[in-house]
Protein backbone atom coordinates (compact mmCIF):
# COMPACT_ATOMS: atom_id res chain seq x y z
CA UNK A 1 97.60 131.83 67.96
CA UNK A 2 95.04 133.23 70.39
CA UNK A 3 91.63 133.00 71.95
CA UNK A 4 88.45 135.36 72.87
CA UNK A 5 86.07 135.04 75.21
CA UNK A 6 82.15 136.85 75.05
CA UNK A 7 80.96 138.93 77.44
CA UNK A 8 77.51 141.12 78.16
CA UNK A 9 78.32 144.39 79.72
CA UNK A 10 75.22 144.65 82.31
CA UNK A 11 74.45 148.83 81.60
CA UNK A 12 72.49 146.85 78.42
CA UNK A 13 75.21 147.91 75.73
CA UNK A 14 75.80 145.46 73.08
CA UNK A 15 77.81 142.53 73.55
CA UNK A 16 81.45 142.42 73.02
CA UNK A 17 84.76 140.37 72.46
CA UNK A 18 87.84 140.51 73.77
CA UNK A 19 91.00 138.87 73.42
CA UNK A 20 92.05 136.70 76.40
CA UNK A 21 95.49 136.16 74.97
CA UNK A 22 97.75 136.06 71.66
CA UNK A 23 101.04 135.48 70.30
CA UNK A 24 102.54 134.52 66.89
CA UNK A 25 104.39 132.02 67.01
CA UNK A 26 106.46 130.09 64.78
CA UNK A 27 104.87 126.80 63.16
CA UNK A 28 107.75 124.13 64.77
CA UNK A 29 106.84 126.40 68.37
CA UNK A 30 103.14 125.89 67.30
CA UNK A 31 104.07 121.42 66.62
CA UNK A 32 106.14 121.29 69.86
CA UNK A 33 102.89 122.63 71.82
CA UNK A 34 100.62 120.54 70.21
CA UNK A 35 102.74 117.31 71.26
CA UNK A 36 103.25 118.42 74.84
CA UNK A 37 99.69 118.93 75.24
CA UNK A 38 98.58 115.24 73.49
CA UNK A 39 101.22 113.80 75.62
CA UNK A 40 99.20 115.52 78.65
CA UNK A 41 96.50 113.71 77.58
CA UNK A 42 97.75 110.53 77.12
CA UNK A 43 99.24 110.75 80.99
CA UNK A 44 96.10 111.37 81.83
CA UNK A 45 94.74 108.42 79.96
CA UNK A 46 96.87 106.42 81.58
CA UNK A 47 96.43 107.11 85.11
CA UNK A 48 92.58 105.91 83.76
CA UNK A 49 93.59 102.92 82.53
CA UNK A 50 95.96 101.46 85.19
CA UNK A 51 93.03 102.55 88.01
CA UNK A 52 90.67 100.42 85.83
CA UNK A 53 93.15 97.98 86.35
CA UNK A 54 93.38 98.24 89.83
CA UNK A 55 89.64 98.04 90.05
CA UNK A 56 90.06 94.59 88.17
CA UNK A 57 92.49 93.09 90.41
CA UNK A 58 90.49 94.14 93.25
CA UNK A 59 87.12 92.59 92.60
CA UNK A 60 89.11 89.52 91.27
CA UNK A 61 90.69 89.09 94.58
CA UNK A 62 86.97 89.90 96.23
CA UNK A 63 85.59 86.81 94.02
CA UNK A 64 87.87 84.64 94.95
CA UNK A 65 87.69 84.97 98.82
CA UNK A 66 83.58 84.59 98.16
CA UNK A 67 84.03 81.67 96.23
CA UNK A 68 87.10 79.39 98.56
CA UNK A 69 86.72 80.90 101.89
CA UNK A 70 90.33 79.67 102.78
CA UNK A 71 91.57 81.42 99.95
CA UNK A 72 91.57 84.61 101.80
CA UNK A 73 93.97 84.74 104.80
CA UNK A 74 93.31 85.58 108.05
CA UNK A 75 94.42 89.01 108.49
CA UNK A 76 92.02 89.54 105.26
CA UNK A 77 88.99 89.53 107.14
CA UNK A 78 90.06 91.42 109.54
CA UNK A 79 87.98 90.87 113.36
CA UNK A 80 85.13 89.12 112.12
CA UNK A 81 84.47 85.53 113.95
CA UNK A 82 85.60 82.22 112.40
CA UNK A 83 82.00 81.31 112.22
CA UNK A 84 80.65 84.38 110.32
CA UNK A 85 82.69 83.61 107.31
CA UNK A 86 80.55 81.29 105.50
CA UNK A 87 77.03 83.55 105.91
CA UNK A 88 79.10 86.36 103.69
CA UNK A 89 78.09 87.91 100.83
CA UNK A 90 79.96 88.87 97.79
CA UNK A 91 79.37 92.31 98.62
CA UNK A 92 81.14 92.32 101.76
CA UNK A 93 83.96 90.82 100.27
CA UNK A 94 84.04 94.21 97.63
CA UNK A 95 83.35 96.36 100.38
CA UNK A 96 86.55 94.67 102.24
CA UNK A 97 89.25 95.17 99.82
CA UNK A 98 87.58 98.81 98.51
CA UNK A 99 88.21 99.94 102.29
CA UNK A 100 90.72 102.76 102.84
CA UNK A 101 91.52 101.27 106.71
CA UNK A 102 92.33 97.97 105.74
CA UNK A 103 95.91 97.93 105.84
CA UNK A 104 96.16 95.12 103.14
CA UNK A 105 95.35 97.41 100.46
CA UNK A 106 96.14 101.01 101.63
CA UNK A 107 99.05 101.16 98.73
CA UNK A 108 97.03 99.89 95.52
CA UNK A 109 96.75 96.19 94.84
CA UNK A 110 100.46 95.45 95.49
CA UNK A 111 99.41 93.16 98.35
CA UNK A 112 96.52 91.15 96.02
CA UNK A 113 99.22 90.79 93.17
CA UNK A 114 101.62 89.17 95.92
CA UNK A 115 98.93 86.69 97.08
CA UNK A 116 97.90 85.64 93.54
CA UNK A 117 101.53 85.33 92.78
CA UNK A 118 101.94 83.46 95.85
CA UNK A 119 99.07 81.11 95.11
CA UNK A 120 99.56 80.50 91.57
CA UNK A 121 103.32 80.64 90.54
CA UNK A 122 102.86 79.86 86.68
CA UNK A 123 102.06 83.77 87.01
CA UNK A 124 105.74 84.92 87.31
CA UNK A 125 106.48 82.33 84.82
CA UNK A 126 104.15 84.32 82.17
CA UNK A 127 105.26 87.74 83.56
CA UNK A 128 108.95 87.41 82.07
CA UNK A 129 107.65 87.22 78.24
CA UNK A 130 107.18 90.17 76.41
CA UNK A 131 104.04 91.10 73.68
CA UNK A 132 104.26 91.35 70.63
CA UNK A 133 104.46 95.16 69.79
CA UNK A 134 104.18 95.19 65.70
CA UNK A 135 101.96 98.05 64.30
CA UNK A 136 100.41 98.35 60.95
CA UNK A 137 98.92 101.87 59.77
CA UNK A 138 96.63 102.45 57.31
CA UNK A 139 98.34 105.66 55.56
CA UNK A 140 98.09 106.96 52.16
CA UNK A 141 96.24 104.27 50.70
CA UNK A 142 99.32 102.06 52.00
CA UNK A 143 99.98 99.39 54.99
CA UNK A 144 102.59 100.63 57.16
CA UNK A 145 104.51 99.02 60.08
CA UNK A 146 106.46 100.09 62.85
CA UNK A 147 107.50 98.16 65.79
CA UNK A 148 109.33 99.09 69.46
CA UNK A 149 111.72 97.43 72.04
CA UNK A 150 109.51 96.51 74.88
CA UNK A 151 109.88 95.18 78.24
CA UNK A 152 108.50 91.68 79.89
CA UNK A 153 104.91 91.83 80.82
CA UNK A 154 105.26 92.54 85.00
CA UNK A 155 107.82 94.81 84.56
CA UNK A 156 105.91 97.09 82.20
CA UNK A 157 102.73 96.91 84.50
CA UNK A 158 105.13 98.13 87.33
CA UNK A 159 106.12 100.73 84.85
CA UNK A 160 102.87 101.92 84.44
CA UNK A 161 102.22 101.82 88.51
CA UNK A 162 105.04 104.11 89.03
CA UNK A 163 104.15 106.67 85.62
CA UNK A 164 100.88 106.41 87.00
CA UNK A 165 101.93 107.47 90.56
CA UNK A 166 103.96 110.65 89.03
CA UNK A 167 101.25 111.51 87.26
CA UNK A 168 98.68 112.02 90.03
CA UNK A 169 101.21 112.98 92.90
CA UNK A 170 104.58 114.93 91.35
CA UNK A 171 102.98 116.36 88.46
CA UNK A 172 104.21 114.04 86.02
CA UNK A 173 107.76 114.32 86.50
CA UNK A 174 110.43 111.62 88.49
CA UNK A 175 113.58 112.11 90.20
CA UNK A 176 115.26 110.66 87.71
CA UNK A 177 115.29 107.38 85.02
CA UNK A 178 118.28 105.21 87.10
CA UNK A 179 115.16 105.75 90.27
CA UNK A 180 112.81 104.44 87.65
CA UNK A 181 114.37 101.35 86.71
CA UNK A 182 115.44 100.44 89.84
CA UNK A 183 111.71 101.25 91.57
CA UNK A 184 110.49 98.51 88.67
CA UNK A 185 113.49 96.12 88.63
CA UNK A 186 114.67 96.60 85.25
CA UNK A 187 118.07 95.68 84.94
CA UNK A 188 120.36 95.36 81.85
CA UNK A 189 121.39 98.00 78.90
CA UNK A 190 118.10 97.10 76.70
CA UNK A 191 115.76 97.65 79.82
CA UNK A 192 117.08 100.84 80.94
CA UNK A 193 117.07 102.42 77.51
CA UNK A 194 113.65 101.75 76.88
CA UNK A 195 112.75 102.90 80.70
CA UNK A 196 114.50 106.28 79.54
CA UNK A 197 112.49 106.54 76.36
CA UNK A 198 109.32 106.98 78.60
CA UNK A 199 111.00 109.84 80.50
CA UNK A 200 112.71 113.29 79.28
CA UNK A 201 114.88 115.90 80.63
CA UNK A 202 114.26 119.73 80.85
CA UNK A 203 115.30 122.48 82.83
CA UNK A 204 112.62 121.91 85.22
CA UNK A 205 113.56 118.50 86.15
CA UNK A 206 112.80 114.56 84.19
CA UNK A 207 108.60 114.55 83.38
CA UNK A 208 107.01 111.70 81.86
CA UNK A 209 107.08 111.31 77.79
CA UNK A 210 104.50 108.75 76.41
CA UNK A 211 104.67 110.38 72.73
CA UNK A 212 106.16 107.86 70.54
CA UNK A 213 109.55 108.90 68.94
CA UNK A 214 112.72 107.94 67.89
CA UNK A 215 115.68 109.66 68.69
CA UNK A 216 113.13 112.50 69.36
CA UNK A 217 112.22 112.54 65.44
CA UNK A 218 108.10 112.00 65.34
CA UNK A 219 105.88 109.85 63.43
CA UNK A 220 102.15 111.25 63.26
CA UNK A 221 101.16 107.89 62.07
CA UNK A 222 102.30 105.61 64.91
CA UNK A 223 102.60 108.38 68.04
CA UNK A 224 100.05 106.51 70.28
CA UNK A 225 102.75 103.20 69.84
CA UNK A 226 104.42 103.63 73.31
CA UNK A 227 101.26 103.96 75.40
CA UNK A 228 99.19 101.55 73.36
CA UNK A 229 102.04 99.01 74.80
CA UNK A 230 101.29 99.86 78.13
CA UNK A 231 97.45 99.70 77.83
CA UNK A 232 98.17 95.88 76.19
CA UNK A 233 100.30 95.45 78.87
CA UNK A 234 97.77 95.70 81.15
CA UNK A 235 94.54 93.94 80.06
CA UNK A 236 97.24 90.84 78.94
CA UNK A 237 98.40 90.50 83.02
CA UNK A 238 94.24 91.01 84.09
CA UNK A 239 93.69 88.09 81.70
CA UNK A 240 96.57 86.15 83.28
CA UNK A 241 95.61 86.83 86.67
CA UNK A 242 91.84 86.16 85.53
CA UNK A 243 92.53 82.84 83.35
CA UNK A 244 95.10 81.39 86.50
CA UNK A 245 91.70 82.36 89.23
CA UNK A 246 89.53 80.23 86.56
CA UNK A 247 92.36 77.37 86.70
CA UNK A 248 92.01 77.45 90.92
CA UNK A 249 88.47 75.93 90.04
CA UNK A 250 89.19 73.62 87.50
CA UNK A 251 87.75 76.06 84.87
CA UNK A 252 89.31 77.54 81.51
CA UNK A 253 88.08 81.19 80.38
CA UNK A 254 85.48 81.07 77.95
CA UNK A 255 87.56 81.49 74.88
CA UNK A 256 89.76 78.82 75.42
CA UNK A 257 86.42 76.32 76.09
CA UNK A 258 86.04 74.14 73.05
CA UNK A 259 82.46 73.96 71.44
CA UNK A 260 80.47 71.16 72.36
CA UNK A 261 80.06 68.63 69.70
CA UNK A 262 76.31 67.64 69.05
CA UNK A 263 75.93 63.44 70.13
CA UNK A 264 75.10 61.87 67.64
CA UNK A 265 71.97 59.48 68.23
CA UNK A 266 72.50 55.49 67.55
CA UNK A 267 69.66 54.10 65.45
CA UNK A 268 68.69 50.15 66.66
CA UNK A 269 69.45 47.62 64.04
């Protein structure tokens, strides 16, 4: 296993290659690098996913202060006169919670979540179920299912928070899994256990493991099963939050709206 790279040698001699690196190595060393690096990428793909998140919650919490003025506390609009409120535009509103010097969201959407909580408490209610986490696999000509132990729907979007926080500040590795699950509140043999599944120890300290296994034995055909969870996890609580913002206004999202019958017209006699 090895790479080259081309270069031009400028005296106008031909071009050559050389080797930037090689080493045989066996073909389980060769499968064990392969999975580290996928499970790189799929860190990576989730500190994506949880920011577009973030970016959700953010303009969600931007509508609603456009669209009820009182929605939005005080403190949320910082100096700006009592009277000025109503001539804003929806920009401003973006602009506000995008700001790095408003103290209300200096530390992610933590503080948004809290208000929406606070103003529509069905949402903790919905939080404490879990998804659904069944898997079929088209494999060999054959259906194939596989399934995992998951966690209820706020505590795995505080899951992904925190993985998503390693990733981009400690390189993708934690202090340790008991820090973990007491960072996201998850209490309880089941919880911990499946905390510790997203987590593994090495000599150089607990780093992150999104790779699907069991009992560290890998199935190429459902690897992507842990993460996918989280990414479900996420867009289910931005349709929560979303669906209980559409409730505020008497409204129901637009899949839940039921089709207009046509009237049917009434002939005279």
């Amino acid at each position: 296993m090895g790479s080259c790279a081309t270069g031009a040698d400028v005296t106008g001699k031909l071009v050559i290659r050389f080797p930037l690196g090689r080493k045989s190595i066996k073909v389980a060393q060769k499968e064990k690098a392969l999975i580290e690096n996928l499970n790189r990428q799929y860190c990576w793909l989730l500190v994506s996913a949880y920011e577009s998140y973030e970016g959700f919650v953010k303009e969600l919490y931007a509508c609603m202060g456009f669209l009820d003025t009182v929605f939005w506390k005080c403190d949320d609009y910082g100096r700006l006169a009592v009277s000025d409120i109503g001539k804003l535009r929806l920009q401003w509103f973006k602009d506000r919670v995008r700001d790095r010097r408003n103290p209300n969201f200096r530390e992610g959407v933590s503080y948004a979540l809290q208000r929406l909580r606070e103003s529509f408490p069905s949402i903790e209610c919905y939080e404490k179920r879990m998804l659904s986490t069944g898997r079929i696999s088209l494999y060999s000509n054959g259906l194939l299912h596989q399934s995992i132990n998951t966690l209820p729907l706020g505590t795995s979007c505080r899951l992904a928070e925190k993985l998503r926080h390693a990733i981009v500040h400690s390189q993708g590795t934690i202090d340790s899994t008991q820090s973990l699950c007491t960072s996201i509140g998850a209490n309880g043999r089941r919880n911990i256990a499946i905390v510790s599944s997203y987590a593994k120890a090495c000599t150089e300290g607990v780093y992150i493991w999104l790779v699907h296994d069991e009992n560290g034995l890998l199935d190429y055909k459902f690897l992507s099963l842990r993460i996918d969870h989280l990414f479900e996890s996420l867009c289910a609580h931005a349709c929560l939050l979303y669906k209980s913002c559409l409730g505020h206004f008497c409204k129901s999202a637009y899949w839940d709206r039921q089709p207009e019958r046509p009237k049917r017209k009434r002939h005279g006699r």
